[in-house]
C-alpha atoms as a PDB file:
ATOM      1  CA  UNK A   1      23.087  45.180  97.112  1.00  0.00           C
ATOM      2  CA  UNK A   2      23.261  47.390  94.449  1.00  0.00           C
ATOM      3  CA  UNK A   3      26.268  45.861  92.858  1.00  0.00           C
ATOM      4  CA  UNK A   4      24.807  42.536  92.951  1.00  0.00           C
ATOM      5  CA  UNK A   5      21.834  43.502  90.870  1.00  0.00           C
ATOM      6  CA  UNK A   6      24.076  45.495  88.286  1.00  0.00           C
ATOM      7  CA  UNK A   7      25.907  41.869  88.148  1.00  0.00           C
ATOM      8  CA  UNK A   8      22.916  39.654  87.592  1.00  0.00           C
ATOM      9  CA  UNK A   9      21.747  42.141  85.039  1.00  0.00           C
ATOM     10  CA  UNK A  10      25.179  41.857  83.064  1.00  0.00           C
ATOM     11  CA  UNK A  11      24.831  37.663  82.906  1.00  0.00           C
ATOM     12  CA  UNK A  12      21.181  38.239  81.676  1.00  0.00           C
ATOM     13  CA  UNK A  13      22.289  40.256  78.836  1.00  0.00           C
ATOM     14  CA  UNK A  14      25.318  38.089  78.065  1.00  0.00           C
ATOM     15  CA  UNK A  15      22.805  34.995  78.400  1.00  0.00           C
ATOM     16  CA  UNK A  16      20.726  37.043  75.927  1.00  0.00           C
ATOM     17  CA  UNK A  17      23.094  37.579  73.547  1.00  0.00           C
ATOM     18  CA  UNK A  18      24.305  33.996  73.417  1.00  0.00           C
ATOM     19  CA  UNK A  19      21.155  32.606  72.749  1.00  0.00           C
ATOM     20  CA  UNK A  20      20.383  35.276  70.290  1.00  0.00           C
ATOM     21  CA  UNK A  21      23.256  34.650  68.543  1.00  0.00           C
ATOM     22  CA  UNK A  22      22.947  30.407  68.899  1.00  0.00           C
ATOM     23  CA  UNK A  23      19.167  31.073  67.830  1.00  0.00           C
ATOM     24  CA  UNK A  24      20.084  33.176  64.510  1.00  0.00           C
ATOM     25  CA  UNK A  25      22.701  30.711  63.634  1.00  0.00           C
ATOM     26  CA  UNK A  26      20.506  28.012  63.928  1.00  0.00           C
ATOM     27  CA  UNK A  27      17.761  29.990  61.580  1.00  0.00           C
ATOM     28  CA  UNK A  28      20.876  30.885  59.159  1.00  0.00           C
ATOM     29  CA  UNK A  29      21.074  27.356  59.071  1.00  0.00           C
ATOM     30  CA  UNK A  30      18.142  26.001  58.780  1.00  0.00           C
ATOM     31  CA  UNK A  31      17.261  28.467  55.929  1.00  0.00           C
ATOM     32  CA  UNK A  32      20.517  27.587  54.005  1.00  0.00           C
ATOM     33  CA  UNK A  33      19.374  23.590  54.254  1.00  0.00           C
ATOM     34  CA  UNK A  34      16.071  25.078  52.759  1.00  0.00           C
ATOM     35  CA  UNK A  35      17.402  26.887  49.913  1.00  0.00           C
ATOM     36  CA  UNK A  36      19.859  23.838  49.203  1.00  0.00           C
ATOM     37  CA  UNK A  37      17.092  21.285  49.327  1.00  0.00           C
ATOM     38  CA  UNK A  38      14.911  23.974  46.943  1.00  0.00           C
ATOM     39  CA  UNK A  39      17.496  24.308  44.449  1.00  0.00           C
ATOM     40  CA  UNK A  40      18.090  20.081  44.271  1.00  0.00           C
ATOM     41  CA  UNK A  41      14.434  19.732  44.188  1.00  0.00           C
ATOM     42  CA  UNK A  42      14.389  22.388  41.090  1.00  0.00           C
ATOM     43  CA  UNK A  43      17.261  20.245  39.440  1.00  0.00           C
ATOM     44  CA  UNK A  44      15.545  17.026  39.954  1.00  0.00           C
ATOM     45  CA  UNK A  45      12.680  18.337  38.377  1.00  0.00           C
ATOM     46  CA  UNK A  46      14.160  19.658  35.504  1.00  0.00           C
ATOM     47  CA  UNK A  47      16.149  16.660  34.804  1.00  0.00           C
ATOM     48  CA  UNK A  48      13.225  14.484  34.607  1.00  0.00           C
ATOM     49  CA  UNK A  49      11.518  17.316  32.257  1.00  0.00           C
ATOM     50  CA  UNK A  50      14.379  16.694  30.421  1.00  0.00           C
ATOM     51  CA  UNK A  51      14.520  13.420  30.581  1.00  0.00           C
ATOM     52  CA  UNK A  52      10.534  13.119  29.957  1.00  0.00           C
ATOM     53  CA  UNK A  53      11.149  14.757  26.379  1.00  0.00           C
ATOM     54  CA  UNK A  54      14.134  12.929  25.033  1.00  0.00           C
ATOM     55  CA  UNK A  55      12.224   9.622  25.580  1.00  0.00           C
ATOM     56  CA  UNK A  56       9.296  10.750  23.980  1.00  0.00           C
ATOM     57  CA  UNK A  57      11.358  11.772  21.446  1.00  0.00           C
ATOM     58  CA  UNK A  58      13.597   8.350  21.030  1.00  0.00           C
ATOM     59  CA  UNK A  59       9.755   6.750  21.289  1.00  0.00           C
ATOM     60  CA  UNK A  60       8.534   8.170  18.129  1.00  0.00           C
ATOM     61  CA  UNK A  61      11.819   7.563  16.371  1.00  0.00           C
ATOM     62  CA  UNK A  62      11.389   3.869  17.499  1.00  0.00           C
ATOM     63  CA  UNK A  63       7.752   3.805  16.250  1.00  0.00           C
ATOM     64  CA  UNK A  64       9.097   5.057  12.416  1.00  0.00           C
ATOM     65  CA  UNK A  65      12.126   2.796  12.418  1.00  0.00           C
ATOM     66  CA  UNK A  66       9.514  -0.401  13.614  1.00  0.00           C
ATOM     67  CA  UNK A  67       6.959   0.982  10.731  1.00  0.00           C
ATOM     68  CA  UNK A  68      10.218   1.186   7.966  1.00  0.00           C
ATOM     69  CA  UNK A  69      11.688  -2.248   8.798  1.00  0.00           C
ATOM     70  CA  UNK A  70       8.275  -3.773   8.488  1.00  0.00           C
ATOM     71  CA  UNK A  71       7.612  -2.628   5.197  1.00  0.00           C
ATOM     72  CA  UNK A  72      11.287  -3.487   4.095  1.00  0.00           C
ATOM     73  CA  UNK A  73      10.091  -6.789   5.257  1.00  0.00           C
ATOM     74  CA  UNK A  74      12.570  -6.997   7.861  1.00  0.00           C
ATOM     75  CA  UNK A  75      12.849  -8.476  11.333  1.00  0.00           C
ATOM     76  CA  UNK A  76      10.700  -5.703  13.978  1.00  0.00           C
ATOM     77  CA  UNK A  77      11.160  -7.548  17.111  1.00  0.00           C
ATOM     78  CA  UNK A  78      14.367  -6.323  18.798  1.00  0.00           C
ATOM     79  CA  UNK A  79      12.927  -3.240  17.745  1.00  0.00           C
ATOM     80  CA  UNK A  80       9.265  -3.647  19.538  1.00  0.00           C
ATOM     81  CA  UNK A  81      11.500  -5.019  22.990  1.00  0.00           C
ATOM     82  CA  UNK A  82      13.197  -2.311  23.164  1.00  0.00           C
ATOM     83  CA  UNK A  83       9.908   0.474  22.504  1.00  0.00           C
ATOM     84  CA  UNK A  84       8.643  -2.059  25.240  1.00  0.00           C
ATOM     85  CA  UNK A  85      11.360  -1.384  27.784  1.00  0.00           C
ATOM     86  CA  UNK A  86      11.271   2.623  27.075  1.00  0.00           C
ATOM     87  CA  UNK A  87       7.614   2.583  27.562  1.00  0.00           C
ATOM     88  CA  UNK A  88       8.800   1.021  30.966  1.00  0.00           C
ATOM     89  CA  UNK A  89      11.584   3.454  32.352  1.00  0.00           C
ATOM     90  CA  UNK A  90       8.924   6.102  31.239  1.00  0.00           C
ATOM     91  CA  UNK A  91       6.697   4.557  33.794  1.00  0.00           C
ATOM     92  CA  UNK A  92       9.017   4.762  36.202  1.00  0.00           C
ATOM     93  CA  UNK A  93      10.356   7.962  35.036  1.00  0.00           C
ATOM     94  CA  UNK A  94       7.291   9.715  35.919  1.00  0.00           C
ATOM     95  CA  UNK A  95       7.107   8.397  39.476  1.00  0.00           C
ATOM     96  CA  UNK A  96      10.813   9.747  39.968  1.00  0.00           C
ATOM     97  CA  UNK A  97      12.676   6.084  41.067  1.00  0.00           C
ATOM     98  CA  UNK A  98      15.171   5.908  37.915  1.00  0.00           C
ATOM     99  CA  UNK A  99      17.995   8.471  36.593  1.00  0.00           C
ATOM    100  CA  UNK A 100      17.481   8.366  32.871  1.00  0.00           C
ATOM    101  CA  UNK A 101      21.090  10.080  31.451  1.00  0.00           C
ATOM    102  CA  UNK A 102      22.490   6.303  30.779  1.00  0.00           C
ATOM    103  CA  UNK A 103      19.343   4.844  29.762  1.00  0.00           C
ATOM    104  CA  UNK A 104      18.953   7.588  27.101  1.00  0.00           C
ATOM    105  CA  UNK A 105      22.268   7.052  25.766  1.00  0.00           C
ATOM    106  CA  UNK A 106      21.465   3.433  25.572  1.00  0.00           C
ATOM    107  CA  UNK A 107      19.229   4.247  23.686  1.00  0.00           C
ATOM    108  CA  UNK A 108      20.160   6.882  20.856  1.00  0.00           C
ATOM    109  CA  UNK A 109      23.060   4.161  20.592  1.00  0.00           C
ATOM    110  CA  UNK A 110      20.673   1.854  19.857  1.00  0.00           C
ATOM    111  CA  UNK A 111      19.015   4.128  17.287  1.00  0.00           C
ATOM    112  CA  UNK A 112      21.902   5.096  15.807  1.00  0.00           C
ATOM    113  CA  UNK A 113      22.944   0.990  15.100  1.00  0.00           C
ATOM    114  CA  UNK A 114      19.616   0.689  14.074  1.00  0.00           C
ATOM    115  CA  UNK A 115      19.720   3.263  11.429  1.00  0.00           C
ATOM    116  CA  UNK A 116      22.705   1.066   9.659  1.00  0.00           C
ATOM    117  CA  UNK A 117      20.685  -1.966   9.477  1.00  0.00           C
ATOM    118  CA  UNK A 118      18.005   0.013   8.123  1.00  0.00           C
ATOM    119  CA  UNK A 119      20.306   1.931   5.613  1.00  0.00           C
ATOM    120  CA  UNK A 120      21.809  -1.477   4.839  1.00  0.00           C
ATOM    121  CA  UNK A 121      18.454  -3.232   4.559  1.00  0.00           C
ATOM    122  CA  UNK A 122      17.697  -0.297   2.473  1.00  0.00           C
ATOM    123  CA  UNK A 123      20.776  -1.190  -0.194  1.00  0.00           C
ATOM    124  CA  UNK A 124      19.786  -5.230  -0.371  1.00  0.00           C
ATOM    125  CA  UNK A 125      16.180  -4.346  -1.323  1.00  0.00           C
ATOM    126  CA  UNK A 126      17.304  -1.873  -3.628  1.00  0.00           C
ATOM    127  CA  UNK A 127      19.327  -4.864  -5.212  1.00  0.00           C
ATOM    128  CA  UNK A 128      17.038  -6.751  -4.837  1.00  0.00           C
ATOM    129  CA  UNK A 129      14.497  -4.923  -6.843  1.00  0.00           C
ATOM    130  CA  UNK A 130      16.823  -4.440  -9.834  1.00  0.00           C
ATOM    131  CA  UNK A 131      17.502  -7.696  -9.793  1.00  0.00           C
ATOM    132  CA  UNK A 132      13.851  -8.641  -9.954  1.00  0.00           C
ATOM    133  CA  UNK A 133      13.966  -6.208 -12.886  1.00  0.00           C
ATOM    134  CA  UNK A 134      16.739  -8.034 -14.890  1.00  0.00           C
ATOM    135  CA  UNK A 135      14.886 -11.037 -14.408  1.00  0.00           C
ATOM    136  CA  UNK A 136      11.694 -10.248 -15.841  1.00  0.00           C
ATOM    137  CA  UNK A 137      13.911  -8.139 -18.638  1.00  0.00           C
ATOM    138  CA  UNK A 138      15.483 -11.804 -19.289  1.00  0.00           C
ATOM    139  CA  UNK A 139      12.389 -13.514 -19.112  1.00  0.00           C
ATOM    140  CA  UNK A 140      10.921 -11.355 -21.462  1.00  0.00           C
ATOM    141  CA  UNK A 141      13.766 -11.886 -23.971  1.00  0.00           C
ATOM    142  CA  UNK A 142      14.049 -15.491 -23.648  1.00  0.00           C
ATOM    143  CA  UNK A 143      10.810 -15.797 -24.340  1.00  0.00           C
ATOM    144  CA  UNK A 144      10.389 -13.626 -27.250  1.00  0.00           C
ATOM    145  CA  UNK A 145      13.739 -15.724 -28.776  1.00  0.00           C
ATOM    146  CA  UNK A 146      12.161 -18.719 -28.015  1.00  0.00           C
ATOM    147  CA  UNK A 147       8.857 -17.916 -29.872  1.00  0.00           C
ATOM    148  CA  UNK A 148      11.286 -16.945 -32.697  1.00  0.00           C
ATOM    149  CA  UNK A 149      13.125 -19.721 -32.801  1.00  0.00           C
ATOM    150  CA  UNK A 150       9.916 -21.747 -32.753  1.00  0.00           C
ATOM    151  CA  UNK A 151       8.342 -20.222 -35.657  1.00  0.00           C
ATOM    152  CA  UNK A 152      11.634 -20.695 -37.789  1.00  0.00           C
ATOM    153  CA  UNK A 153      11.575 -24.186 -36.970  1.00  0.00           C
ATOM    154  CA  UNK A 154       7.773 -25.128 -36.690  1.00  0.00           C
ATOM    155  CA  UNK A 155       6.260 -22.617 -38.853  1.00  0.00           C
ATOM    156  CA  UNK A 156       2.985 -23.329 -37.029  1.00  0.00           C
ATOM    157  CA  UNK A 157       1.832 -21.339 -34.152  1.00  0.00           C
ATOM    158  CA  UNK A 158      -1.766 -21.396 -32.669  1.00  0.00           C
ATOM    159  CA  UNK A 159      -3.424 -18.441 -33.098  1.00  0.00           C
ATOM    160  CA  UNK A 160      -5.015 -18.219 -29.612  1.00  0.00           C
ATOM    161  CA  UNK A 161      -0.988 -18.626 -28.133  1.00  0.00           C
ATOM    162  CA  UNK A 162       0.327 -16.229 -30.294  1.00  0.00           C
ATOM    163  CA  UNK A 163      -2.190 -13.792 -29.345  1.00  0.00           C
ATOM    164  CA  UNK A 164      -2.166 -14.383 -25.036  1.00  0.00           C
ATOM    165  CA  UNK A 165       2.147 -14.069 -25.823  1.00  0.00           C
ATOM    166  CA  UNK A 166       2.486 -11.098 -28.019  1.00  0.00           C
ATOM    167  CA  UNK A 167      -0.841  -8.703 -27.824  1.00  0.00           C
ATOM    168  CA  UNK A 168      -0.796  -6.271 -24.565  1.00  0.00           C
ATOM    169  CA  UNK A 169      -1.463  -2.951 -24.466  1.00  0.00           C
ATOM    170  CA  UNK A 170       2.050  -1.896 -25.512  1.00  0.00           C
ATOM    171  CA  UNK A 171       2.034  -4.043 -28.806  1.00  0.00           C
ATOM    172  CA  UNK A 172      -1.804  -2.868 -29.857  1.00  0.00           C
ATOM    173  CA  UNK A 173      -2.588  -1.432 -33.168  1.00  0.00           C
ATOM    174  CA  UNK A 174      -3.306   1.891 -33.411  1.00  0.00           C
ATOM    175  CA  UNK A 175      -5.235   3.961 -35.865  1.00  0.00           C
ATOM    176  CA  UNK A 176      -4.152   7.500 -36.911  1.00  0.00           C
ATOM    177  CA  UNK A 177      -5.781  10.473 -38.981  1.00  0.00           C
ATOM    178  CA  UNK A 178      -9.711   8.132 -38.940  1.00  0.00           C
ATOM    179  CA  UNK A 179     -11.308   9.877 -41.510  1.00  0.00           C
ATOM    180  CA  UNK A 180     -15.263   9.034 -42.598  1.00  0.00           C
ATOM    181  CA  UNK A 181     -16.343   9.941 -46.443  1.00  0.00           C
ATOM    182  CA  UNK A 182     -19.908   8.962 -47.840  1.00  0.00           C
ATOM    183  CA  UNK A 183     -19.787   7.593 -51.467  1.00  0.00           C
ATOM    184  CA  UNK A 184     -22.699   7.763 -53.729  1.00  0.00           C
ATOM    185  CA  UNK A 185     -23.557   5.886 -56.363  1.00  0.00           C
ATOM    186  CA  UNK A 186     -22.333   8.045 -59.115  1.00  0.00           C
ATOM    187  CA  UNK A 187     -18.916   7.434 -56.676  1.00  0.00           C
ATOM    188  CA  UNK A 188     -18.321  11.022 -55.927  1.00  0.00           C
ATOM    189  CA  UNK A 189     -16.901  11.148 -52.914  1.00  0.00           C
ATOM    190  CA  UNK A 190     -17.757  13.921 -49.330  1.00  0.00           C
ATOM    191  CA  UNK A 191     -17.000  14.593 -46.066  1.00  0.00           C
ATOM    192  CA  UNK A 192     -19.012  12.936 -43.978  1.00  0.00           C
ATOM    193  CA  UNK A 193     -20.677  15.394 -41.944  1.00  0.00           C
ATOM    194  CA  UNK A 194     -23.829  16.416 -43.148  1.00  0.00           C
ATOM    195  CA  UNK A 195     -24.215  14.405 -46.079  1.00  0.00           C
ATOM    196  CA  UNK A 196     -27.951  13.943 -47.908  1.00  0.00           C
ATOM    197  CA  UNK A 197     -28.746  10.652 -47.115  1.00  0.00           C
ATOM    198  CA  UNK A 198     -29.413  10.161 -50.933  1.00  0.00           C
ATOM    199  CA  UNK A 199     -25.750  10.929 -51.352  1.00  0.00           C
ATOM    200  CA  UNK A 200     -24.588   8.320 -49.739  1.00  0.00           C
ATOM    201  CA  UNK A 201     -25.215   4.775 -50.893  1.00  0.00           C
ATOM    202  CA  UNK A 202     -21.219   3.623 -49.397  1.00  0.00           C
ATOM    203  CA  UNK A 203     -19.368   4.747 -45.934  1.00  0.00           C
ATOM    204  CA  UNK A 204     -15.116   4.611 -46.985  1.00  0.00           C
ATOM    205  CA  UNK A 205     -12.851   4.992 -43.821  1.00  0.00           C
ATOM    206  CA  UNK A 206      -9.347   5.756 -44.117  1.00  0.00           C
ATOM    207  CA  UNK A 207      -7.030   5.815 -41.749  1.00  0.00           C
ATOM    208  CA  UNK A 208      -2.908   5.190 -40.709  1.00  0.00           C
ATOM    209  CA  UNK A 209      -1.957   2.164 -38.843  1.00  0.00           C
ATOM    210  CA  UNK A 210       0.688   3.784 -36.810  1.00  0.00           C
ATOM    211  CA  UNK A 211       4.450   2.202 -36.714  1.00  0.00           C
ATOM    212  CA  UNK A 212       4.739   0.135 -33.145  1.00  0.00           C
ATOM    213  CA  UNK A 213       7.972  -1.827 -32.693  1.00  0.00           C
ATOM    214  CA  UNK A 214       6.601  -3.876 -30.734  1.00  0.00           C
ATOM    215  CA  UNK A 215       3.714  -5.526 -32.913  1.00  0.00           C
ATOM    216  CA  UNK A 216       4.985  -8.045 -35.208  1.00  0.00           C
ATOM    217  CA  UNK A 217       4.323  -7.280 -38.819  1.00  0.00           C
ATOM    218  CA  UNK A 218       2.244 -10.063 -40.221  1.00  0.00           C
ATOM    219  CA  UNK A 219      -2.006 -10.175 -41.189  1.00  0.00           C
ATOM    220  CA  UNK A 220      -4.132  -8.026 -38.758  1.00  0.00           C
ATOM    221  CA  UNK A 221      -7.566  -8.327 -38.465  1.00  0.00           C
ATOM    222  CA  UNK A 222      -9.417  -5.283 -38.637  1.00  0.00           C
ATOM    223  CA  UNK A 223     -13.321  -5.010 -37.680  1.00  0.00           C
ATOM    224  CA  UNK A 224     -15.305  -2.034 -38.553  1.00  0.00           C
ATOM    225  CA  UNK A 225     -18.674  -1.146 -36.228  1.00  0.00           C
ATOM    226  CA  UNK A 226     -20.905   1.500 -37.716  1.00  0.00           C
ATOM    227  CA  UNK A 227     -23.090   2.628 -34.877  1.00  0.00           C
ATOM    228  CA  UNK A 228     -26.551   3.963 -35.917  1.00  0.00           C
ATOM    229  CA  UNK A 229     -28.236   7.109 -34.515  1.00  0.00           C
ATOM    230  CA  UNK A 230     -30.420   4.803 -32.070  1.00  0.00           C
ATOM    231  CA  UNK A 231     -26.708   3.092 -30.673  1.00  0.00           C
ATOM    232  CA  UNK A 232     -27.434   0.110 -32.514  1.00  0.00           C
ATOM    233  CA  UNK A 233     -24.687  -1.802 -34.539  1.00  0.00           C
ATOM    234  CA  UNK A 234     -25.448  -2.242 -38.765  1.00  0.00           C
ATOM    235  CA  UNK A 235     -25.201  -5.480 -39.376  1.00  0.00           C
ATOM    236  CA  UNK A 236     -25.215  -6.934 -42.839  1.00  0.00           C
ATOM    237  CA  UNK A 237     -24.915 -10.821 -43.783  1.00  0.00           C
ATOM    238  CA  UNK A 238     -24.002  -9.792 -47.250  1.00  0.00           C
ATOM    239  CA  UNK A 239     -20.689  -7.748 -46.271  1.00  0.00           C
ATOM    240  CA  UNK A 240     -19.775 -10.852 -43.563  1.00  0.00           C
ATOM    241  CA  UNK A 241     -21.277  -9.350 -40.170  1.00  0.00           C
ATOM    242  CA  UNK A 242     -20.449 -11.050 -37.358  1.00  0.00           C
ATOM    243  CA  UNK A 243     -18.979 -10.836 -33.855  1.00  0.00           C
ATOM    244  CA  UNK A 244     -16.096 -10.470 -32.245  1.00  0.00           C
ATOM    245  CA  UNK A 245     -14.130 -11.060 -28.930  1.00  0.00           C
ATOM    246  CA  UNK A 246     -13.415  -8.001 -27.046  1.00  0.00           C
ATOM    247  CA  UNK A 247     -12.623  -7.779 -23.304  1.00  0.00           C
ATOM    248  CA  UNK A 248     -14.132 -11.180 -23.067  1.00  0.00           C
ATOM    249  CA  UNK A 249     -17.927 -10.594 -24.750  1.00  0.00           C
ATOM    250  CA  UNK A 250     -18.401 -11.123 -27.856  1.00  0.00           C
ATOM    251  CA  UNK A 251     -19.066  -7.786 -30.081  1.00  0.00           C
ATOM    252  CA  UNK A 252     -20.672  -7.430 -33.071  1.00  0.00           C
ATOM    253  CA  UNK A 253     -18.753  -5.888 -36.116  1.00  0.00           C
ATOM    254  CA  UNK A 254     -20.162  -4.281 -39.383  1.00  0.00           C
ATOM    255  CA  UNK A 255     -17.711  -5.119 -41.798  1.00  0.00           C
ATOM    256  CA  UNK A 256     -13.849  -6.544 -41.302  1.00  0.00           C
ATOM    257  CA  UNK A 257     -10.766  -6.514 -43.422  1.00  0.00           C
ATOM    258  CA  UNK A 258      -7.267  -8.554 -43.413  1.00  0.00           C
ATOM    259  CA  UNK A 259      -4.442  -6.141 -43.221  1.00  0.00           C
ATOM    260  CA  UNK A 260      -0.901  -7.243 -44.727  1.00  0.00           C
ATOM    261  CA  UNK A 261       0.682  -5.081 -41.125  1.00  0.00           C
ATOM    262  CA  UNK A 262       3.894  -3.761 -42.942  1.00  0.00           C
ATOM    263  CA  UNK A 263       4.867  -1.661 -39.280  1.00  0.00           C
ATOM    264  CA  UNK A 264       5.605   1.786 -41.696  1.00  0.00           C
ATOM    265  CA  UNK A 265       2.804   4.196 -41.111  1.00  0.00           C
ATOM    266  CA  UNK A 266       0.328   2.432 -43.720  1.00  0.00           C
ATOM    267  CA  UNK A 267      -2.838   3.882 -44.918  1.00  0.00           C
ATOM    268  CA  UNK A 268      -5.807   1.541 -45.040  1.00  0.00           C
ATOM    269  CA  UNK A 269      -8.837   2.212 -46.120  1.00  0.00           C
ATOM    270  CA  UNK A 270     -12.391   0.109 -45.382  1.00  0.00           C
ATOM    271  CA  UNK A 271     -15.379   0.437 -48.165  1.00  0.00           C
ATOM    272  CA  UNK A 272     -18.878  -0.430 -46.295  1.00  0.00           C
ATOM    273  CA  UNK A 273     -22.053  -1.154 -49.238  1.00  0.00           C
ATOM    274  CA  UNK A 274     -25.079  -0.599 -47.167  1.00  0.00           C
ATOM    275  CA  UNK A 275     -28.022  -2.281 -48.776  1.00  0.00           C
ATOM    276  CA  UNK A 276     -30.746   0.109 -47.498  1.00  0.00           C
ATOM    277  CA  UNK A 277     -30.474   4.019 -47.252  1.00  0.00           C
ATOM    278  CA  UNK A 278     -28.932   5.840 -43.989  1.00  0.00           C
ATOM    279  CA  UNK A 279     -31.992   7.467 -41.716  1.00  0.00           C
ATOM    280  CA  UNK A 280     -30.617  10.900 -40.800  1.00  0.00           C
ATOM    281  CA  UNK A 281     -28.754  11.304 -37.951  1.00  0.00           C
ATOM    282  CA  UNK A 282     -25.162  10.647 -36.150  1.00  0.00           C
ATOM    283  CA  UNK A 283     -23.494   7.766 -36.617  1.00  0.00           C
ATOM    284  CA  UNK A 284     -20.379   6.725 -34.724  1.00  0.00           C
ATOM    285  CA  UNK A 285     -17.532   4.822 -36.549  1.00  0.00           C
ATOM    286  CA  UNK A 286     -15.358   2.177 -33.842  1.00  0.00           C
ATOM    287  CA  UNK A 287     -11.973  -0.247 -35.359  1.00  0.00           C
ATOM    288  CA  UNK A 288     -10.820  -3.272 -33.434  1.00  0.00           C
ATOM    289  CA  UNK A 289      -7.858  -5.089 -33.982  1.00  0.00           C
ATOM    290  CA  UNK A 290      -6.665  -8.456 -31.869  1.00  0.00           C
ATOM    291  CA  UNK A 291      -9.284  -7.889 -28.926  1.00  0.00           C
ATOM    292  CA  UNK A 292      -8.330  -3.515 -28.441  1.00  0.00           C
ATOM    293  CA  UNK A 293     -10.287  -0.762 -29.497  1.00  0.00           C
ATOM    294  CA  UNK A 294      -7.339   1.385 -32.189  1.00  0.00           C
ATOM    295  CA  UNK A 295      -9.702   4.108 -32.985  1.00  0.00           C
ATOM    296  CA  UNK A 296     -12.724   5.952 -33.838  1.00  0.00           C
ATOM    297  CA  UNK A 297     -14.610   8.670 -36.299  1.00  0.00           C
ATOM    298  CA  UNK A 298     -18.062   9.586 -37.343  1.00  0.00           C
ATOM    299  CA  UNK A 299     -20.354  11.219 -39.789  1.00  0.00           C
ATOM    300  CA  UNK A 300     -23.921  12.000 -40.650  1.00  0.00           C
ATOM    301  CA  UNK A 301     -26.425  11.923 -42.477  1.00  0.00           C
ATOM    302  CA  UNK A 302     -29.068  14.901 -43.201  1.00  0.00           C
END
């Protein structure tokens, strides 16, 4: 009886140790699965991280290429389907049903094709522009030869298409060294700055038209305003007051004087005879040539 019982206890501890040992391999198992489906999960994750960033990335790179070719003037819309299909796959990216390491290729190759088109569109505008460039250069010429050639044959230009052709800003007169002297009647001659207004019965202004290559050297207009202390201009039917056109409006002038324009640094001088006496004060001296203002001065009068 005794040896029976010692038997059944021996197959209980075997049974024990079998299903011990079945039950911990089955745990060792189970917990190696875990860790293996852990680790993929981490991988997963991290490519899409990874994944996330380089399309954001190739996204903004799209966006600058689409905004360059535009302004080159070139053709955008491959480039907007294709930002359209990454803005998909980032969709789907972020809901984890697409592998993005061949898409992303796909697309830096298509980014880095794109780049020589661009580089290349770059070049033709480039040319383009110079080319632009010579042409207005010709144009320019041509019609400066022609205008010559016309006057050598014609000898008759009108005024009016002489000036719209050959005065801009570049060919304007300009007056150097303005300098204002009050005269009196005994013709001694002062600075004007301060002068007693019995001293000064004429207003002289000298001054240097400067050398300009580009003005043509033939008779210049040149109309003097002298602006009183109370910003009106002196006007005087005796000395030929009148008005001129400046910046569209007509302008009233003091005095004007033909100038033989000999393009060397000439000095010119303008002698205003003012009927009445000068009330104290500032006054402001202005010259106009062919519709520009080429300089300015003053004096006064104590």
């Amino acid at each position: 009886m005794e040896r029976k019982n010692n038997t059944g206890l021996l197959v209980g501890l075997i049974l024990m140790t079998i299903l011990a040992a079945v039950f911990g391999y089955l745990y060792y198992n189970e917990r190696a699965v875990t860790n293996k489906q852990e680790t993929d999960l981490q991988t997963r994750v991290n490519e899409l991280a990874t994944a996330e960033i380089k399309l954001d990335s190739i996204s903004k790179q799209l966006d600058a290429r689409i905004q360059e070719v535009q302004g080159l003037g070139g053709d955008i819309e491959e480039l907007q389907k294709v930002k359209a299909a990454l803005e998909n796959d980032r969709i789907a990216l972020r809901k984890g049903n697409v592998t993005m390491g061949k898409k992303v290729k796909e697309y830096e190759a298509f980014l880095n094709k794109k780049d020589e088109e661009i580089a290349q569109l770059r070049e033709e505008n480039q040319q383009l522009i110079s080319q632009n460039e010579t042409l207005v250069q010709e144009k320019t010429t041509l019609e400066t030869t022609k205008q010559a050639i016309s006057d050598s044959l014609t000898g008759v230009i009108s005024k009016n298409t002489e000036l719209e052709s050959k005065v801009t800003m570049a060919a304007a007169l300009r007056a150097r060294s303005v300098k204002v002297y009050a005269v009196s009647s005994k013709g001694k001659v002062r600075e004007g700055e301060n002068v007693k207004a019995k001293r000064v019965d004429k207003v002289r202004v000298d001054f240097i038209l400067e050398k300009n290559p580009l003005t043509l050297a033939d008779n210049k207009t040149i109309y003097l305003r002298i602006i009183d202390p109370s910003g009106a201009t002196i006007s005087d039917t005796k000395t030929g007051s009148g008005v001129f056109d400046y910046n569209g409006q007509e302008q009233g002038f003091t005095i004007s004087k033909d100038v033989a324009y000999t393009n060397n640094n000439q000095d010119v001088s303008i002698l205003y005879d003012k009927d009445a006496s000068f009330a104290s004060g500032k006054y402001t001296i202005e010259l106009y040539s062919e519709g520009f203002s080429i300089g300015e001065g003053s004096f006064s009068v104590k």
